[in-house]
Protein backbone atom coordinates (compact mmCIF):
# COMPACT_ATOMS: atom_id res chain seq x y z
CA UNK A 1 19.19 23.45 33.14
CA UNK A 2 19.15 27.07 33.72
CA UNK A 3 15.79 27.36 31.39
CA UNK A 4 13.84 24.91 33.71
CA UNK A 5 14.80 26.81 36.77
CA UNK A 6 13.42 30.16 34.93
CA UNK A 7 10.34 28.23 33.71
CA UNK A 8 10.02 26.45 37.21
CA UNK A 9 10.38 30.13 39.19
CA UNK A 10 7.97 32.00 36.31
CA UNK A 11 5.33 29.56 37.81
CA UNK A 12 5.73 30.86 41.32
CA UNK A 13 6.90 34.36 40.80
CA UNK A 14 5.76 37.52 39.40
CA UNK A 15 7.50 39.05 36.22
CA UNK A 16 8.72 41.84 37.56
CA UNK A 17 10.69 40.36 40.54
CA UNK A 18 12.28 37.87 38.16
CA UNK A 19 13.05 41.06 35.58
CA UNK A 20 14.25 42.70 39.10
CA UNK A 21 16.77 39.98 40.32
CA UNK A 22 17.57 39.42 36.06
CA UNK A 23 18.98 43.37 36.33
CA UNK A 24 20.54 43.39 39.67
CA UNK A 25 22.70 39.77 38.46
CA UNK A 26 23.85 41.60 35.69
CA UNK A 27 24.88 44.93 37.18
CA UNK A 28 27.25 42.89 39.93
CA UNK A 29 28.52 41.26 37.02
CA UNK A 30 29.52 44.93 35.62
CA UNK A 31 31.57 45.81 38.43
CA UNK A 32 32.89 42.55 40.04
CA UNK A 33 34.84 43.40 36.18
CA UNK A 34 35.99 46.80 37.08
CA UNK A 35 34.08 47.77 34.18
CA UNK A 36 33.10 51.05 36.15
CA UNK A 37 33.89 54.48 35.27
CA UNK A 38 35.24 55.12 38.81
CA UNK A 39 37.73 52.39 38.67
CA UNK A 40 41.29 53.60 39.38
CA UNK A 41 43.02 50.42 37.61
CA UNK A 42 41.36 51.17 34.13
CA UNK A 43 43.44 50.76 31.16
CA UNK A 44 43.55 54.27 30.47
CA UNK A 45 45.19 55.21 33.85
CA UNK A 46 47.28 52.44 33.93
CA UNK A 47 48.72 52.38 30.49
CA UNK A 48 49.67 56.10 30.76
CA UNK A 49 53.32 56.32 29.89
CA UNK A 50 54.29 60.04 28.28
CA UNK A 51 57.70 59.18 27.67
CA UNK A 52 57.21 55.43 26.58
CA UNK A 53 59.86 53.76 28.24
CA UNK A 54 57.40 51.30 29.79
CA UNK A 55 57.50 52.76 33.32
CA UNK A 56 54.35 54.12 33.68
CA UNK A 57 53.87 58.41 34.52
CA UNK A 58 52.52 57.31 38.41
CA UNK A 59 55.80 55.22 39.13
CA UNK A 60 57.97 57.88 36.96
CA UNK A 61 60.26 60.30 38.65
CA UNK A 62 61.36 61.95 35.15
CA UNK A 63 57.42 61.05 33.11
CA UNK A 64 58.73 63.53 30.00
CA UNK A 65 62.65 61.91 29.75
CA UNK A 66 62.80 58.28 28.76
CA UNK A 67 64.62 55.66 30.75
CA UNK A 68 68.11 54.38 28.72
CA UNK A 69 67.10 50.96 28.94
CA UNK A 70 70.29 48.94 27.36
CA UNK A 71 71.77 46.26 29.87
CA UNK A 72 74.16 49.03 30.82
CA UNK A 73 71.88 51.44 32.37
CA UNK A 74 71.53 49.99 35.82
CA UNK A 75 68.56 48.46 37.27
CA UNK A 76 67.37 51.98 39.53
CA UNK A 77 64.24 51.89 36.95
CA UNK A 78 63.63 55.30 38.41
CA UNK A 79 62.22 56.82 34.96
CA UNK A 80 64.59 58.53 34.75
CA UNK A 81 67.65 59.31 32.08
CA UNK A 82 70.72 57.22 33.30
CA UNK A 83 74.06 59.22 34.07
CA UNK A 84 77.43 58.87 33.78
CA UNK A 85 78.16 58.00 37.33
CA UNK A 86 75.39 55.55 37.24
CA UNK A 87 77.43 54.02 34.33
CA UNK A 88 80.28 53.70 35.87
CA UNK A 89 79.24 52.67 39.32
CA UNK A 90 77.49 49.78 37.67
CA UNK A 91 80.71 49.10 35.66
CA UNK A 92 82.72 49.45 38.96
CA UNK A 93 80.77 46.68 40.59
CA UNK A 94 80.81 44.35 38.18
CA UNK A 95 84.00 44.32 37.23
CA UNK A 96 85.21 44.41 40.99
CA UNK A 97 82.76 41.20 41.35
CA UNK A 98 84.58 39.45 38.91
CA UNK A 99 87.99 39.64 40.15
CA UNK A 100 86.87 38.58 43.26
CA UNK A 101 85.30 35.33 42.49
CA UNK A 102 88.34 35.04 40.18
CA UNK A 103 91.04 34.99 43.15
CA UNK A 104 88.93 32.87 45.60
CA UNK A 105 88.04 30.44 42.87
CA UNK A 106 92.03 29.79 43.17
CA UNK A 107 92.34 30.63 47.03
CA UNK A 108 94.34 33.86 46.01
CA UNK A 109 93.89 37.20 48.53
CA UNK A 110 92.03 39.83 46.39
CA UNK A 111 91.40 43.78 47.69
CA UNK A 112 89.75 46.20 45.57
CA UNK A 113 90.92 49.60 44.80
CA UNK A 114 91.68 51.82 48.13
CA UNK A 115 89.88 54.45 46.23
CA UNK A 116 88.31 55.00 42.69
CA UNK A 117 88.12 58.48 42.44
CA UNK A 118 86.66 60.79 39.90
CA UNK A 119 87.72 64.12 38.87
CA UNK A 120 86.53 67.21 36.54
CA UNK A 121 89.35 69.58 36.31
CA UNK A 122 92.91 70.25 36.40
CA UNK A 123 95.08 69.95 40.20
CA UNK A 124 93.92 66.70 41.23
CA UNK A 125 97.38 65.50 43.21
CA UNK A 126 97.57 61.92 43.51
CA UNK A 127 100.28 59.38 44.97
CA UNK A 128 101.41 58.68 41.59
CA UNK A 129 101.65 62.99 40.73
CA UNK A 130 98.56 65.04 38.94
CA UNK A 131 96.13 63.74 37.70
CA UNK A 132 95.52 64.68 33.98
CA UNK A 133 92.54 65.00 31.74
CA UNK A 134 91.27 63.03 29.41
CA UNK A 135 92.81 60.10 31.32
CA UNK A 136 92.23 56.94 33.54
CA UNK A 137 95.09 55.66 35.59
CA UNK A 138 95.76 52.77 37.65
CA UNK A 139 97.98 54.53 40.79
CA UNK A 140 99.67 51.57 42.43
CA UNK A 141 101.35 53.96 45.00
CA UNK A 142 97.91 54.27 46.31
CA UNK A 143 96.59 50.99 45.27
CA UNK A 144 93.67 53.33 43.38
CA UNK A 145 91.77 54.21 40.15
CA UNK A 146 91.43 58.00 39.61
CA UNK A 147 89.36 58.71 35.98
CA UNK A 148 88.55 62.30 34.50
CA UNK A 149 84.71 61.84 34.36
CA UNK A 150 84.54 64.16 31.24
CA UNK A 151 86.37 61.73 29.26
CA UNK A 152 84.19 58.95 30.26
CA UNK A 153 81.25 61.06 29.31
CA UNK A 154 83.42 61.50 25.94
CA UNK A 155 83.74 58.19 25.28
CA UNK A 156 80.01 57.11 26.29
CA UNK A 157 78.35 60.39 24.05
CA UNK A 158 80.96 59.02 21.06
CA UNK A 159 81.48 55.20 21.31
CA UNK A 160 79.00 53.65 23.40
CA UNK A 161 78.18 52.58 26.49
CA UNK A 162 80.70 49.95 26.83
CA UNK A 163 83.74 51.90 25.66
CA UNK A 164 84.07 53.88 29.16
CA UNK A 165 83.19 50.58 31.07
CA UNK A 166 86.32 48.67 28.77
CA UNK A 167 88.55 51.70 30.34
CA UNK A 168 87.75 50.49 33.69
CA UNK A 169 88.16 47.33 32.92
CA UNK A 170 91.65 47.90 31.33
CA UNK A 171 92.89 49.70 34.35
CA UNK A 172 91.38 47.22 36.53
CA UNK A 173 94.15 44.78 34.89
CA UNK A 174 97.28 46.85 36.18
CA UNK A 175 95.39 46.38 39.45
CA UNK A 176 95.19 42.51 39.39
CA UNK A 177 99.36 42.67 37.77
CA UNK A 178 100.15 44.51 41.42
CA UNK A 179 98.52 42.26 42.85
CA UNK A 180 99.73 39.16 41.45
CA UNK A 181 103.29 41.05 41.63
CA UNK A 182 103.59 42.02 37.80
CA UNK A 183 102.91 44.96 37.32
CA UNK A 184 106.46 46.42 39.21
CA UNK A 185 108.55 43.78 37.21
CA UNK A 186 112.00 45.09 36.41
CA UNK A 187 112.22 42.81 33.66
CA UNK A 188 109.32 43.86 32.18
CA UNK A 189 108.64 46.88 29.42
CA UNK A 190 106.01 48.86 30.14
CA UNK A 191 103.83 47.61 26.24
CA UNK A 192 104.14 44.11 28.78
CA UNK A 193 101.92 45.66 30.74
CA UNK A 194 99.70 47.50 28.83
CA UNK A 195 99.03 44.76 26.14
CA UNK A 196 98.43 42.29 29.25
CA UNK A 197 95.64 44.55 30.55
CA UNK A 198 93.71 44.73 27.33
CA UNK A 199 94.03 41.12 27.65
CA UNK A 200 92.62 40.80 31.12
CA UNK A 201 89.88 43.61 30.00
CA UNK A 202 89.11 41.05 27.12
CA UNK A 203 88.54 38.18 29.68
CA UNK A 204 86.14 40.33 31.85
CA UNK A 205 84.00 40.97 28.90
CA UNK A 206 83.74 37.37 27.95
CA UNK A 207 82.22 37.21 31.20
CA UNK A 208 80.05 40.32 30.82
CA UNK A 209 78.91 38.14 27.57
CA UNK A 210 78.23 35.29 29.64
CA UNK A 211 75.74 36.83 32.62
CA UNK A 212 73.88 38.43 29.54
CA UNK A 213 75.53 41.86 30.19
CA UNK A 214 77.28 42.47 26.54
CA UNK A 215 74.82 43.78 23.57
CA UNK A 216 76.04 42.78 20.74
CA UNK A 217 77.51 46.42 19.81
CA UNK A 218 79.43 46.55 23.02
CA UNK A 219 82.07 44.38 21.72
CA UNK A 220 82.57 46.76 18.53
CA UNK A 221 82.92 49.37 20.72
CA UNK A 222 85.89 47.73 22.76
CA UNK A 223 87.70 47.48 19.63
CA UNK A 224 86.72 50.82 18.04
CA UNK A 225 88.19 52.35 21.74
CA UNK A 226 91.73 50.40 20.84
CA UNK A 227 91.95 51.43 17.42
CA UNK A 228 91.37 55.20 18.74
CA UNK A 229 94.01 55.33 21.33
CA UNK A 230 96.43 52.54 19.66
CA UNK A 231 100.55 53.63 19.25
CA UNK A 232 101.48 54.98 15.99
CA UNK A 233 104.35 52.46 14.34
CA UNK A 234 107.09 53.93 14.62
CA UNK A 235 107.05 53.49 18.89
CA UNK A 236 109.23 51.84 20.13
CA UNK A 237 108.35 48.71 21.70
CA UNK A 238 110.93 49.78 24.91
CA UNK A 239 109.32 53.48 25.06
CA UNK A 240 108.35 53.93 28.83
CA UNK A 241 105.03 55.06 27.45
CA UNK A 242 104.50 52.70 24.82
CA UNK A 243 100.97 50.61 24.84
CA UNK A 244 101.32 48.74 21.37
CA UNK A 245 99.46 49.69 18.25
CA UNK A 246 95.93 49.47 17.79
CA UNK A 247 96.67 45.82 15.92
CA UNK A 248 98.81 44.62 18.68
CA UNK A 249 96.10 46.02 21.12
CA UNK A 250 93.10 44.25 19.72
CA UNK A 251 95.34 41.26 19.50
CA UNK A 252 95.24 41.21 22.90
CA UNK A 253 92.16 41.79 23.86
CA UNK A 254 91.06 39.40 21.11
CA UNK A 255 93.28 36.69 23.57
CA UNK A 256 91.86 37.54 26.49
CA UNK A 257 87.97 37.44 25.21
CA UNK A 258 88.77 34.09 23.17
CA UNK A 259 91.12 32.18 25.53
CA UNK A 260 90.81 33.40 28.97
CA UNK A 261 93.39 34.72 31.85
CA UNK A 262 95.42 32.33 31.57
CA UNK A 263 96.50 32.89 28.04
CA UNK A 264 96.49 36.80 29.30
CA UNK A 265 99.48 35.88 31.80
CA UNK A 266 101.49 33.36 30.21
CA UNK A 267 101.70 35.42 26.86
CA UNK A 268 102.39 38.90 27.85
């Protein structure tokens, strides 16, 4: 059809108006494609990314230091190396979130920490005494979490990721055992305690599994954490500081990942 209307127009019009109108047609083609050199959203500009972490350099605060990227980096998408107080804040939420839903889903009052507080050095005074490093302690004088922010960074640089967020998570659980009136049990022994809170840790990250939050890794790295800071065998199971071996640990969080709270507080 088109080469009748050519033949039908070459009758009527001169060559070089229908070579004229021929030219123009095809240079609006040309940029109605952003095929010119001028165009800001060529593939070259656009596709820039120095640091490939698939932000490109116009939308990247840090262009030379690639974004983390795992499911526990946040979701700022700054550019921009996460830190450790990123880490923890997202762990923080989350795990807060989940205890929440937890008690309302059974009409139970729930209140977060007063305060979750994190410290460097040495003379940090707390409600419960000071606060010492290379810890993370569940205060329930204060109804806080206080955590020496070196140590997470420790435990992130050495284990992973997950390994400082399974701290939080731990000492989260003495915070749901005061408030479920546990945790101040005469008739309990403190390796009660502990062992139940590796539980309860176990049960949040069987729900970190479930919203797509746990890599694969992360749960290595849970277990790897126990095993490192597991009782030698010779505690005794009444020692006021006794939290179980690193068997009985895993054990427990094994329970807690594989059968769920309520396992967590009938069995410990």
């Amino acid at each position: 059809m088109l080469y009748t209307r050519i033949q039908r127009l070459r009758q009527r019009v001169p060559l070089w108006a229908l070579l004229f109108v021929a030219l123009s047609a095809v240079a609006f083609a040309v940029v109605s494609c952003g095929g010119g050199a001028d165009d800001d959203s060529s593939t070259s500009t656009r596709a820039k990314d120095t640091d490939r972490d698939k932000i490109p350099d116009r939308k990247d605060k840090c262009p030379k230091e690639k974004e983390d990227g795992g499911k526990w980096s946040g979701e700022d998408k700054d550019g921009c190396p996460d830190t450790i107080r990123d880490l923890i804040e997202l762990g923080r939420s989350e795990i807060d979130k989940f205890w929440r839903d937890t008690f309302e889903a059974d009409n139970l009052d729930y209140s977060g920490p007063q305060m979750f507080v994190g410290y460097r050095k040495k003379g940090l005074e707390t409600a419960c005494g000071a606060a010492d490093l290379d810890n993370a302690f569940y205060c329930g004088a204060d109804r806080s979490i206080y955590y020496d922010i070196n140590f997470f960074q420790e435990e992130l640089d050495t284990n992973g990721d997950y390994s400082p967020i399974f701290v939080l998570a731990h000492e989260w659980g003495h915070l749901v055992q005061d408030l479920l009136d546990i945790l101040y049990d005469e008739n309990r022994y403190s390796i009660q305690n502990e062992l139940q809170a590796d539980c309860l840790a176990g049960v949040f990250t069987k729900h970190a599994e479930d919203i797509g939050l746990l890599e694969e890794r992360d749960f290595d790295e849970a277990v790897i954490a126990l095993f490192r800071v597991g009782d030698s065998d010779d505690t005794p199971f009444f020692d006021p500081q006794a939290h179980g071996t690193p068997g009985q640990r895993i054990d427990a969080f094994n329970k807690g990942f594989n059968k769920g709270t309520g396992a967590c507080l009938r069995d410990f």
